[in-house]
Protein backbone atom coordinates (compact mmCIF):
# COMPACT_ATOMS: atom_id res chain seq x y z
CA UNK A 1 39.93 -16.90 -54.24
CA UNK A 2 39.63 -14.06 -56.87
CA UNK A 3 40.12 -10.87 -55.96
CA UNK A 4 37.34 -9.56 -58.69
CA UNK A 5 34.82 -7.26 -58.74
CA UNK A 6 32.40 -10.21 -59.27
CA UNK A 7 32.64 -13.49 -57.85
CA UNK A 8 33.93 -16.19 -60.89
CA UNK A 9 31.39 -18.88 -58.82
CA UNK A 10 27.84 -18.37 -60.34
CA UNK A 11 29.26 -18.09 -63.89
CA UNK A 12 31.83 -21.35 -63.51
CA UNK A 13 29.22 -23.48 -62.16
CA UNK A 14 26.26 -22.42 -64.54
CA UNK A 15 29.23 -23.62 -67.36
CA UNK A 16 29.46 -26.93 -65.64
CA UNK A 17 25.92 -27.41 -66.54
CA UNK A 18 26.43 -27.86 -70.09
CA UNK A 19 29.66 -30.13 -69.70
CA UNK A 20 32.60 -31.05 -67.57
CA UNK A 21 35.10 -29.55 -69.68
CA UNK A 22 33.04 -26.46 -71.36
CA UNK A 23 34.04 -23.80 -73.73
CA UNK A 24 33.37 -20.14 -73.54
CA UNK A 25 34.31 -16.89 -75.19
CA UNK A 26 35.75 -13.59 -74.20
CA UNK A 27 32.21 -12.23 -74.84
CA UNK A 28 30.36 -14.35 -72.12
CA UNK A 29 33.20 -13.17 -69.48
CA UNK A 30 32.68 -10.01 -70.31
CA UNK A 31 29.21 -10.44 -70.05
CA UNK A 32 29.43 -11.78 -66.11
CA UNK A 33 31.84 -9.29 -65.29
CA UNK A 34 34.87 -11.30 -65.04
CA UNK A 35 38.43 -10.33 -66.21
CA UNK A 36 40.22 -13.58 -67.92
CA UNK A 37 43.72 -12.02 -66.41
CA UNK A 38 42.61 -13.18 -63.02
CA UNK A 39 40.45 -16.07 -63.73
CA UNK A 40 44.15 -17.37 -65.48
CA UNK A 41 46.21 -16.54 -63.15
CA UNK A 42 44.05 -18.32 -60.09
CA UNK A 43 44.37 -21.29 -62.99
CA UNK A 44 40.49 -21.41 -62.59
CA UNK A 45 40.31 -21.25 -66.30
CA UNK A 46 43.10 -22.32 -69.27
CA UNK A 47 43.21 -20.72 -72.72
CA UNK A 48 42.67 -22.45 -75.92
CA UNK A 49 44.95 -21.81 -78.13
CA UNK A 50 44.56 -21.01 -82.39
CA UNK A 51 41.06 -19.68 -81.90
CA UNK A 52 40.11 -22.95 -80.23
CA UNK A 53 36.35 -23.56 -81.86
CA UNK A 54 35.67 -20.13 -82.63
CA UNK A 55 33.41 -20.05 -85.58
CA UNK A 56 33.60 -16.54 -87.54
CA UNK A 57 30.03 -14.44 -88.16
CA UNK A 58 28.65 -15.35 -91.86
CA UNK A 59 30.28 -19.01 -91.96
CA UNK A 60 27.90 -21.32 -93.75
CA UNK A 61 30.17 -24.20 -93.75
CA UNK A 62 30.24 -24.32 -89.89
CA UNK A 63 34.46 -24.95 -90.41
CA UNK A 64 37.08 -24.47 -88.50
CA UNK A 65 38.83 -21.31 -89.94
CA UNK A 66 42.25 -20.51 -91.40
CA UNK A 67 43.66 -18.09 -88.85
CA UNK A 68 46.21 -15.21 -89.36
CA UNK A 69 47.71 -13.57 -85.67
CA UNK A 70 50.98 -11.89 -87.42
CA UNK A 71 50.13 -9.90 -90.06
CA UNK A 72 48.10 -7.21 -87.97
CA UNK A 73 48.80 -8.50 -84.83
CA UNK A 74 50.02 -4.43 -83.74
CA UNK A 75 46.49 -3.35 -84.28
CA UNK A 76 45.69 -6.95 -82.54
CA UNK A 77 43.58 -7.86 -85.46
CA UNK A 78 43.49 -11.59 -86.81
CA UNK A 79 42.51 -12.32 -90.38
CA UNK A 80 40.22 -15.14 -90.82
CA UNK A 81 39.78 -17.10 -94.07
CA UNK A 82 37.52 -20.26 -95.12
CA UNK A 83 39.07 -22.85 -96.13
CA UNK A 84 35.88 -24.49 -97.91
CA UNK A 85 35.31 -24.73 -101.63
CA UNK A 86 34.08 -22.56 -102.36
CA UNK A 87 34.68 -20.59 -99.51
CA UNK A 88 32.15 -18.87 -97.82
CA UNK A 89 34.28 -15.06 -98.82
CA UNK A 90 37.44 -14.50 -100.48
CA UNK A 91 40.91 -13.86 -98.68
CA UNK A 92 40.65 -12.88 -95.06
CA UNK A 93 38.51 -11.04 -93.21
CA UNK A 94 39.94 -9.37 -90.41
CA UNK A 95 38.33 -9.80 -86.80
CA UNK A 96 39.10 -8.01 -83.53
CA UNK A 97 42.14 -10.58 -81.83
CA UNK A 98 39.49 -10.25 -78.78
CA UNK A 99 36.51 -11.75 -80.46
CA UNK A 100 38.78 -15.07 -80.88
CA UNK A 101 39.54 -15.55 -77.49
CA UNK A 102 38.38 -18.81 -75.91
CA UNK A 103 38.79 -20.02 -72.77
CA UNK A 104 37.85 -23.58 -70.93
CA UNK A 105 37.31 -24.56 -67.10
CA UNK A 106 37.27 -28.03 -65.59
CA UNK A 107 35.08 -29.48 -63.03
CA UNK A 108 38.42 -30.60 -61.36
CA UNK A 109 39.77 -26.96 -61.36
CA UNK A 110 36.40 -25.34 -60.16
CA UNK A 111 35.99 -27.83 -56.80
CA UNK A 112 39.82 -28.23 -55.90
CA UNK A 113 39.46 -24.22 -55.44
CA UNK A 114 35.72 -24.59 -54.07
CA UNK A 115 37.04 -27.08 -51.41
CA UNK A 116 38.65 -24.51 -48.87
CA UNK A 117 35.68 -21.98 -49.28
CA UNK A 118 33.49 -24.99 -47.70
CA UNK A 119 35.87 -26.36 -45.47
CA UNK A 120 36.37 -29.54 -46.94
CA UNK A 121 39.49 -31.72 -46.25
CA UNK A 122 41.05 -33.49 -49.50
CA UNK A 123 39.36 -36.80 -50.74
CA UNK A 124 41.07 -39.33 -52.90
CA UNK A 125 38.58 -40.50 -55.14
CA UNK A 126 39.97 -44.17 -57.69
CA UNK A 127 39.55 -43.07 -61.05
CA UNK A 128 36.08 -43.04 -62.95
CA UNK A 129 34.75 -41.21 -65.21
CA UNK A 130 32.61 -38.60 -64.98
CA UNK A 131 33.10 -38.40 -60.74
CA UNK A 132 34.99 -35.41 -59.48
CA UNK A 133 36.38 -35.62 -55.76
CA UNK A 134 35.06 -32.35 -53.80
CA UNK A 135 36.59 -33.19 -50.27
CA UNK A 136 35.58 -34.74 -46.82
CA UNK A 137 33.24 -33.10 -44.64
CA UNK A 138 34.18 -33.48 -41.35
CA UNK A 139 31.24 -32.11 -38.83
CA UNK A 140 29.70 -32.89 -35.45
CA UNK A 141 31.89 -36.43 -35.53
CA UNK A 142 30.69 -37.40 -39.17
CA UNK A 143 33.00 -37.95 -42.16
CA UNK A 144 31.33 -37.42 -45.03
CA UNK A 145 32.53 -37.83 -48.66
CA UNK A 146 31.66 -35.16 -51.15
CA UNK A 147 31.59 -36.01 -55.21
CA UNK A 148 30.37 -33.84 -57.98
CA UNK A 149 28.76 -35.75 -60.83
CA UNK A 150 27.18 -33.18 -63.96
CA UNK A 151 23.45 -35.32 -64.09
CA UNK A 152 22.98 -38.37 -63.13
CA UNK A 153 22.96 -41.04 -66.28
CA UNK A 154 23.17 -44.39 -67.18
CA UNK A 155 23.81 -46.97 -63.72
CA UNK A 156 23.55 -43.89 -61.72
CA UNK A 157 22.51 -45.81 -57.98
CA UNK A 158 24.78 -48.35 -58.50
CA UNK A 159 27.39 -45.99 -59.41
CA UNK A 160 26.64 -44.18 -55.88
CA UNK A 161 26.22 -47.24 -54.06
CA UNK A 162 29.71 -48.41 -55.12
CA UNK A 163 31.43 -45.08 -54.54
CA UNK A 164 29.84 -45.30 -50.94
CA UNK A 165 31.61 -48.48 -50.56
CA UNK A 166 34.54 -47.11 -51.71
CA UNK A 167 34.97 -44.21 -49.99
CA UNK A 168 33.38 -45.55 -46.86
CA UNK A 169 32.60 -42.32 -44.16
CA UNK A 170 29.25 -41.92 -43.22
CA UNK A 171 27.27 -41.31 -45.89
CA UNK A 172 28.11 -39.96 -49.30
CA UNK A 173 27.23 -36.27 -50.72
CA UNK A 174 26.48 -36.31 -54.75
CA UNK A 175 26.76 -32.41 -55.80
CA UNK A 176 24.64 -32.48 -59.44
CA UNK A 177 24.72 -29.55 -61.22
CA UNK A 178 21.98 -31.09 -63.09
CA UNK A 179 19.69 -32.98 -60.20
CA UNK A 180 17.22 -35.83 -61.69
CA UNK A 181 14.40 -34.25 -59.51
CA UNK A 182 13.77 -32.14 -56.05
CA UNK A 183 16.76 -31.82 -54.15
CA UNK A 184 17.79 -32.67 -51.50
CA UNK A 185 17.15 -36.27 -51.37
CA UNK A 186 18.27 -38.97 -49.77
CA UNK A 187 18.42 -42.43 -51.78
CA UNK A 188 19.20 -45.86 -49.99
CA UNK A 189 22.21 -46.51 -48.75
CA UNK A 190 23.18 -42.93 -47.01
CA UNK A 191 23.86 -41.31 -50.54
CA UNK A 192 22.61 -37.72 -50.64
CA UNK A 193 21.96 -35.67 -53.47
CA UNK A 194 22.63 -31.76 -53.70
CA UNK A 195 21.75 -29.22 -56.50
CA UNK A 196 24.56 -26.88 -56.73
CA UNK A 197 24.01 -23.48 -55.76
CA UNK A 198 24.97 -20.66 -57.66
CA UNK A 199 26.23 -18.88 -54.87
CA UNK A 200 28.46 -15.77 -55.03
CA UNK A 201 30.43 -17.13 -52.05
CA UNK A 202 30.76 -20.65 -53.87
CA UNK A 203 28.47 -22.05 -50.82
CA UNK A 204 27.01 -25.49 -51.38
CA UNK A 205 25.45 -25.75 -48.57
CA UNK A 206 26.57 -28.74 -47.31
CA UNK A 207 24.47 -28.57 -44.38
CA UNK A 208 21.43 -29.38 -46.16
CA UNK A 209 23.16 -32.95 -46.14
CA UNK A 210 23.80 -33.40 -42.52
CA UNK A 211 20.25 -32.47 -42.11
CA UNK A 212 18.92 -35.39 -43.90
CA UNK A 213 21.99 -37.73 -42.98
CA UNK A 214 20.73 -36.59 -39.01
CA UNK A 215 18.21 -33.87 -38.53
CA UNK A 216 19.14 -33.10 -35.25
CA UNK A 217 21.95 -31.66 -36.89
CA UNK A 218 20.20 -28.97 -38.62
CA UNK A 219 22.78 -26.14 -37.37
CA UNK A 220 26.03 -28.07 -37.66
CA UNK A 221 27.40 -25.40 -39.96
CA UNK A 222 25.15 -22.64 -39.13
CA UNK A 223 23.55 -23.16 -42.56
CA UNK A 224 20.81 -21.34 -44.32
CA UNK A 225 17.85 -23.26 -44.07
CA UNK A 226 17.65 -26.75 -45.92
CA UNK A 227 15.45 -26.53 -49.08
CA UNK A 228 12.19 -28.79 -48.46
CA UNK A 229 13.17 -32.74 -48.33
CA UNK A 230 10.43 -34.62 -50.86
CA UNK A 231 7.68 -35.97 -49.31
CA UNK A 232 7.99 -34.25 -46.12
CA UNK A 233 7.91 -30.38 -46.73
CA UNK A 234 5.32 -30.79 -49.47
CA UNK A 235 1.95 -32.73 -48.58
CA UNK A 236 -0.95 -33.50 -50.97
CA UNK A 237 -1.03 -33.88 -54.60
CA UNK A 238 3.21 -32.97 -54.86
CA UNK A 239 4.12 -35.66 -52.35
CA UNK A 240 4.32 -38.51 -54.39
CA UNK A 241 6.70 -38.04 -57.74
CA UNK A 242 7.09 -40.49 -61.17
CA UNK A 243 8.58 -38.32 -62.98
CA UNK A 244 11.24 -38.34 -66.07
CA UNK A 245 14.16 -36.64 -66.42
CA UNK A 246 16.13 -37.79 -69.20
CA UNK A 247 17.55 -40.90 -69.27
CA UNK A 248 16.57 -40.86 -65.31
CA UNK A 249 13.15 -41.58 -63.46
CA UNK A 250 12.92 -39.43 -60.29
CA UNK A 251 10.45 -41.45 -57.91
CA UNK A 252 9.17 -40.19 -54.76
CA UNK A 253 6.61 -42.07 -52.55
CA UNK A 254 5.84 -42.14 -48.76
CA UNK A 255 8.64 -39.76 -47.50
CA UNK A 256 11.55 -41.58 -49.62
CA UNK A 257 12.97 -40.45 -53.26
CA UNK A 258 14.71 -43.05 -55.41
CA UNK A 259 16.73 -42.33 -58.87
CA UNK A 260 16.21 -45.06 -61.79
CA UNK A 261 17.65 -45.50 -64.91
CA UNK A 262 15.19 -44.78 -67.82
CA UNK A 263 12.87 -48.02 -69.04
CA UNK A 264 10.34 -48.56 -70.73
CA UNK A 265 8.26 -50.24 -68.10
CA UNK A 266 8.54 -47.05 -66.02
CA UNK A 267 7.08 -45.03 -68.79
CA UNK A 268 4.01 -47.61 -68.74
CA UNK A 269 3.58 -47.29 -64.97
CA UNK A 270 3.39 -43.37 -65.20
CA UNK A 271 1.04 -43.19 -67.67
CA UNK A 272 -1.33 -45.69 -65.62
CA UNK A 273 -0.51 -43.46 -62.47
CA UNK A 274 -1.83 -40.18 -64.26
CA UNK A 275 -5.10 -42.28 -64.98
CA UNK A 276 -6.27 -43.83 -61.66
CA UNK A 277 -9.05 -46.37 -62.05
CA UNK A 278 -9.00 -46.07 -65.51
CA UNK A 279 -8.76 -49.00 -67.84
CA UNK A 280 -6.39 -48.98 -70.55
CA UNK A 281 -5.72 -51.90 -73.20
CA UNK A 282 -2.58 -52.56 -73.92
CA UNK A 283 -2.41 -51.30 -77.31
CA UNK A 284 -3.60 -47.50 -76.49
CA UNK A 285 -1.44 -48.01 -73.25
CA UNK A 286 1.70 -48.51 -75.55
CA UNK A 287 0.08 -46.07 -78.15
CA UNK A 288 0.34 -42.95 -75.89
CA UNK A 289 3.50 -44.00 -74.06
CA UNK A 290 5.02 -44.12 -77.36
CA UNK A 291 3.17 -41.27 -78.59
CA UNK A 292 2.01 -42.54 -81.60
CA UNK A 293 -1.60 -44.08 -83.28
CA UNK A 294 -1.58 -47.38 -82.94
CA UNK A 295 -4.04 -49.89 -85.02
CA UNK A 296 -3.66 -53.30 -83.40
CA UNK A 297 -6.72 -56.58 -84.42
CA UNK A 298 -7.74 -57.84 -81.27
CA UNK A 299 -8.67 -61.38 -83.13
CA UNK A 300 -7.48 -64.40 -84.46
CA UNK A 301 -7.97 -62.90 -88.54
CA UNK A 302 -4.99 -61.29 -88.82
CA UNK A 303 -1.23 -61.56 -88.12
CA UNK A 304 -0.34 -62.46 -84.44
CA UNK A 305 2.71 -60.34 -84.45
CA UNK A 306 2.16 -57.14 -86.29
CA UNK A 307 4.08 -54.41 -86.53
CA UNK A 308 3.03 -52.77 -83.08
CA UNK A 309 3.28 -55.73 -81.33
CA UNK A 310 7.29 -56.78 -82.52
CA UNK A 311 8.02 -53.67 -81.68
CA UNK A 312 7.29 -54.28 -78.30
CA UNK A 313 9.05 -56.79 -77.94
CA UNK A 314 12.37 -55.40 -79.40
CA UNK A 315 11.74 -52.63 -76.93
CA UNK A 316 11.21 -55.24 -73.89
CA UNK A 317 14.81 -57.01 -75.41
CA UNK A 318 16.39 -53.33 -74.99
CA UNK A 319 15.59 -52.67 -71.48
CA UNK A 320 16.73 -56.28 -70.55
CA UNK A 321 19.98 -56.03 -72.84
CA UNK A 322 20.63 -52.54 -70.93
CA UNK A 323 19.51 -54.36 -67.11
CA UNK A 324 21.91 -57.16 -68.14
CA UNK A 325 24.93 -54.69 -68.72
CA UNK A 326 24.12 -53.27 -65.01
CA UNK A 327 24.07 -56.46 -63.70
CA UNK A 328 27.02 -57.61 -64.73
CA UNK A 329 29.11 -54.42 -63.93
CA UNK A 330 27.79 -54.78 -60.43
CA UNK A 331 28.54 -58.23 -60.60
CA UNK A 332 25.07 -58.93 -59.28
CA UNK A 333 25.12 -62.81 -60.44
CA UNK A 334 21.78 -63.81 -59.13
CA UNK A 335 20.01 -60.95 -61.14
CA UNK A 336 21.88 -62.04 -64.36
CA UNK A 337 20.58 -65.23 -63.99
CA UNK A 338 17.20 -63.88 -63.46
CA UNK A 339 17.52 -61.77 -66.35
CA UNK A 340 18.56 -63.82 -68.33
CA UNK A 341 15.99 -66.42 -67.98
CA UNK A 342 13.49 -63.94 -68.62
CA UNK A 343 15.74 -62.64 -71.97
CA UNK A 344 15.30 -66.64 -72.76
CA UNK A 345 11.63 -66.34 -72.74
CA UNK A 346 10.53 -63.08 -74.30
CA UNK A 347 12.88 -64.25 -77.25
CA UNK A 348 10.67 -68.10 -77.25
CA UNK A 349 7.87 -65.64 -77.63
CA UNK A 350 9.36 -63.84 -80.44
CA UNK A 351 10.14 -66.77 -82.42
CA UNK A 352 6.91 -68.37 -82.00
CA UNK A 353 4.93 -65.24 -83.56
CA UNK A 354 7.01 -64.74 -86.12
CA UNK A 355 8.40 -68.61 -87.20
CA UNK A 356 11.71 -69.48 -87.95
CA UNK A 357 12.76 -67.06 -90.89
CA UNK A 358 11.47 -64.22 -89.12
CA UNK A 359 8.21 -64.03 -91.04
CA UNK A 360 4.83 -62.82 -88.96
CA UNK A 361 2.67 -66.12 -88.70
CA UNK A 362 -1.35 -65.91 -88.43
CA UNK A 363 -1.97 -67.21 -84.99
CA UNK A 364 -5.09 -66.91 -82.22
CA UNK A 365 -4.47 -63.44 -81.08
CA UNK A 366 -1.68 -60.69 -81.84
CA UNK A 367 -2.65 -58.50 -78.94
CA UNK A 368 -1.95 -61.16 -76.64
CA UNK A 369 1.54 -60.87 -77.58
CA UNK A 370 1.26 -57.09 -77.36
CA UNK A 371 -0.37 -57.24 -73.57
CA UNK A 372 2.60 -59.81 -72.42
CA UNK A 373 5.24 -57.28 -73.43
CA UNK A 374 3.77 -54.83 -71.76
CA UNK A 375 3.30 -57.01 -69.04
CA UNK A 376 6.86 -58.03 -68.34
CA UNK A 377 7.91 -54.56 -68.95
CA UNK A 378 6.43 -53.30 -65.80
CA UNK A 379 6.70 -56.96 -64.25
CA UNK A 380 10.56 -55.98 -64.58
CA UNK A 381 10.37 -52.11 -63.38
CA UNK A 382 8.70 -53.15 -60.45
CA UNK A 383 11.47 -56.16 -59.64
CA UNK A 384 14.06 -53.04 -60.16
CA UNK A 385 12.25 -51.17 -57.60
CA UNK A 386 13.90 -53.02 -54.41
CA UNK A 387 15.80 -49.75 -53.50
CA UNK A 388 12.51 -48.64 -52.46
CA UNK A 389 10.53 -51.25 -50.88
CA UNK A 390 7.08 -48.98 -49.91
CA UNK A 391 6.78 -47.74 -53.10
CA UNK A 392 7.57 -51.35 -54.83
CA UNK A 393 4.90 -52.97 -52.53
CA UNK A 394 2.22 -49.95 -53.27
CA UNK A 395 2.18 -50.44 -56.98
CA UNK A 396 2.64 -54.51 -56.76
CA UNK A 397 -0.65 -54.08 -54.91
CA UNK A 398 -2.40 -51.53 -56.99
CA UNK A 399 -1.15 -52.34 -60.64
CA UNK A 400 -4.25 -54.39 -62.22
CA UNK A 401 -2.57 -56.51 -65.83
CA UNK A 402 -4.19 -59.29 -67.74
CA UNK A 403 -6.47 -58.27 -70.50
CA UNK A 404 -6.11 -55.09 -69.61
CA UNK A 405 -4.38 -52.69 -67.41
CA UNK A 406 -5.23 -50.49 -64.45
CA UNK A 407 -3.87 -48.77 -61.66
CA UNK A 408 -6.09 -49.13 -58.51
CA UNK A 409 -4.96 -47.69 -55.48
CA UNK A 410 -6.77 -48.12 -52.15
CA UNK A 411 -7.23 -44.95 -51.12
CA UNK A 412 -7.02 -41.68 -53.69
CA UNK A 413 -3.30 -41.38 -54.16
CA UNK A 414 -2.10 -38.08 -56.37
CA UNK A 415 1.21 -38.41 -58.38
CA UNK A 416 2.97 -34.98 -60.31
CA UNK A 417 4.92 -36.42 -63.39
């Protein structure tokens, strides 16, 4: 630990909220209070060398400068010229050897020292990027493994569901320094998601986990109390959650919160649960969810596929492309099938409005084509849903499609997006 005036903690874990590696200047330490001497010398932070990407004051070229530390380096002054032609001023400037400092910390760095100050044993983590080993929390005859992850992106349940597997224990602990939603939460499987404090002590209240993982454990560590678990601590209107974050959907319903990867059937579904009973066609449903105007015939006059309508599909091809690479990274054959048969259909559809060059043919009805985009877009959110089974089963029952599309709940149901 540092023996500083100011704890290093709140100001090293803020950083690892912009990135896992991030940058900072002499300036911002000074700023928190910290001195760089003993932030080095606990090797919670390295120094970049050559001026690492300071940018001088007055740069219009946003380069990377030419530096000189000699010359003046007694009066600890470094002369700074542009190399751009032409340059930005002539010859060098000359800067205080202080305002060029820059200085890095790692997420690695940060928790390996964090680890003792929680009582954490040491956790072996295989390789993969963007997962940080924390340690093992060993309490009341659980083993728990603890991972920092900045935000959670891309696969992120599978990712957690495989680490879980992995790393065995009895549950897993996800620290985010950049949660999806209201933490904690508990997902399927026994993986638990923390915020991460910005304590002064470097606390991350681990016991908020073992509350969730076992609530009769609520003063395993003697732990401040746990922050309100969704669905539980908050009734009424803030109980039930579809909300985006990102490239993440945060979803809570009945009790249970659930982390998705971004799709576009998702965004369909929230903008149906903001409007209970009301009806929506499908071309001002996909009109506001893309946030544009859209003008769409409804009849057999003009081209089937118009613009709004291919456009829907190429969006419905995205989302499947991106659920096919999950798939097969969790080796999940029977959804790749599935998938795939459904990739086989939405493209029949797309050559059949638009003809074998690619040309938009007149046919019956272009919304049509519109409405079954839309259609299999939530058809397919819903299928991804199985992680949580009320909340799949609510909207399967309360989602109207066809000509149009409603959501119809059976009894007044509030969601907060």
């Amino acid at each position: 630990m540092v023996a500083s005036a100011r704890s290093p903690w709140p100001f090293l874990l803020s950083q690892l909220r912009r990135s896992d590696r991030p940058g900072f200047g002499r300036a911002e330490l000074d700023a928190a209070g910290l001195d760089p001497a003993e932030l080095l010398s606990a090797r919670l932070i390295e120094r970049e060398g050559g001026g690492g990407t300071w940018h001088p004051p007055g740069c219009q070229n946003g380069c990377l400068p030419h530096l000189d530390f000699e010359t003046r380096c007694a009066e600890r002054l470094v002369g700074v010229a542009c190399p751009e032609e032409p340059p930005c001023w002539l010859g060098f400037e000359w800067h205080p050897a202080v305002d060029l400092e820059r200085y890095s910390c790692s997420a690695g760095r940060v928790f390996d020292a964090l680890r003792a100050a929680n009582g954490l044993e040491p956790l072996a983590v295989p390789p993969r990027s963007g997962v940080v080993p924390v340690g093992t929390l060993d309490r009341s005859g659980k083993r728990v493994p603890v991972v920092w992850m900045r935000c959670a992106m891309g696969a992120f349940e599978p990712t957690c569901r495989g680490l879980r597997t992995t790393l065995g224990g009895d549950a897993l602990v996800v620290l985010l320094s950049r949660p999806p939603g209201t933490t904690p939460a508990l997902l399927d499987g026994g993986v638990v998601l923390l915020d991460v404090p910005l304590d002064d002590a470097g606390d991350c209240r681990l016991g908020r986990a073992l509350d969730l993982i076992d609530p009769a454990d609520r003063t395993a560590m003697g732990s401040r109390s746990p922050a309100p678990v969704p669905g539980t601590a908050c009734p009424g209107p803030a109980a039930n959650v579809f909300r985006c974050d990102g490239d993440v959907w945060t979803l809570t319903f009945a009790g249970r919160t659930v982390c998705l990867a971004n799709s576009k059937g998702l965004a369909y579904l929230s903008r149906l649960l903001q409007n209970p009973r009301t009806i929506l066609p499908a071309a001002e449903l996909h009109a506001v969810t893309a946030g544009k105007t859209v003008r769409l015939q409804a009849g057999s006059a003009g081209e089937v596929a118009d613009d709004e309508a291919l456009q829907g599909y190429a969006e419905a091809l995205q989302d499947l492309d991106g659920d096919l690479a999950e798939a097969r990274e969790d080796n999940d054959l029977s959804r790749v099938a599935s998938l795939e048969r459904e990739r086989a259909e939405l493209l029949a559809h797309v050559r059949e409005a638009t003809g074998a060059r690619g040309r938009k043919r007149k046919v019956a009805d272009d919304a049509n084509r519109l409405r079954n985009a839309i259609s299999m877009a939530i058809a397919r959110a819903l299928a991804n849903m199985t992680s949580h089974p009320e909340l799949q089963r609510h909207l399967k029952e309360s989602v109207q499609m066809g000509g149009s599309f409603a959501y119809v709940p059976p009894k007044p149901t509030s969601w907060a997006a």
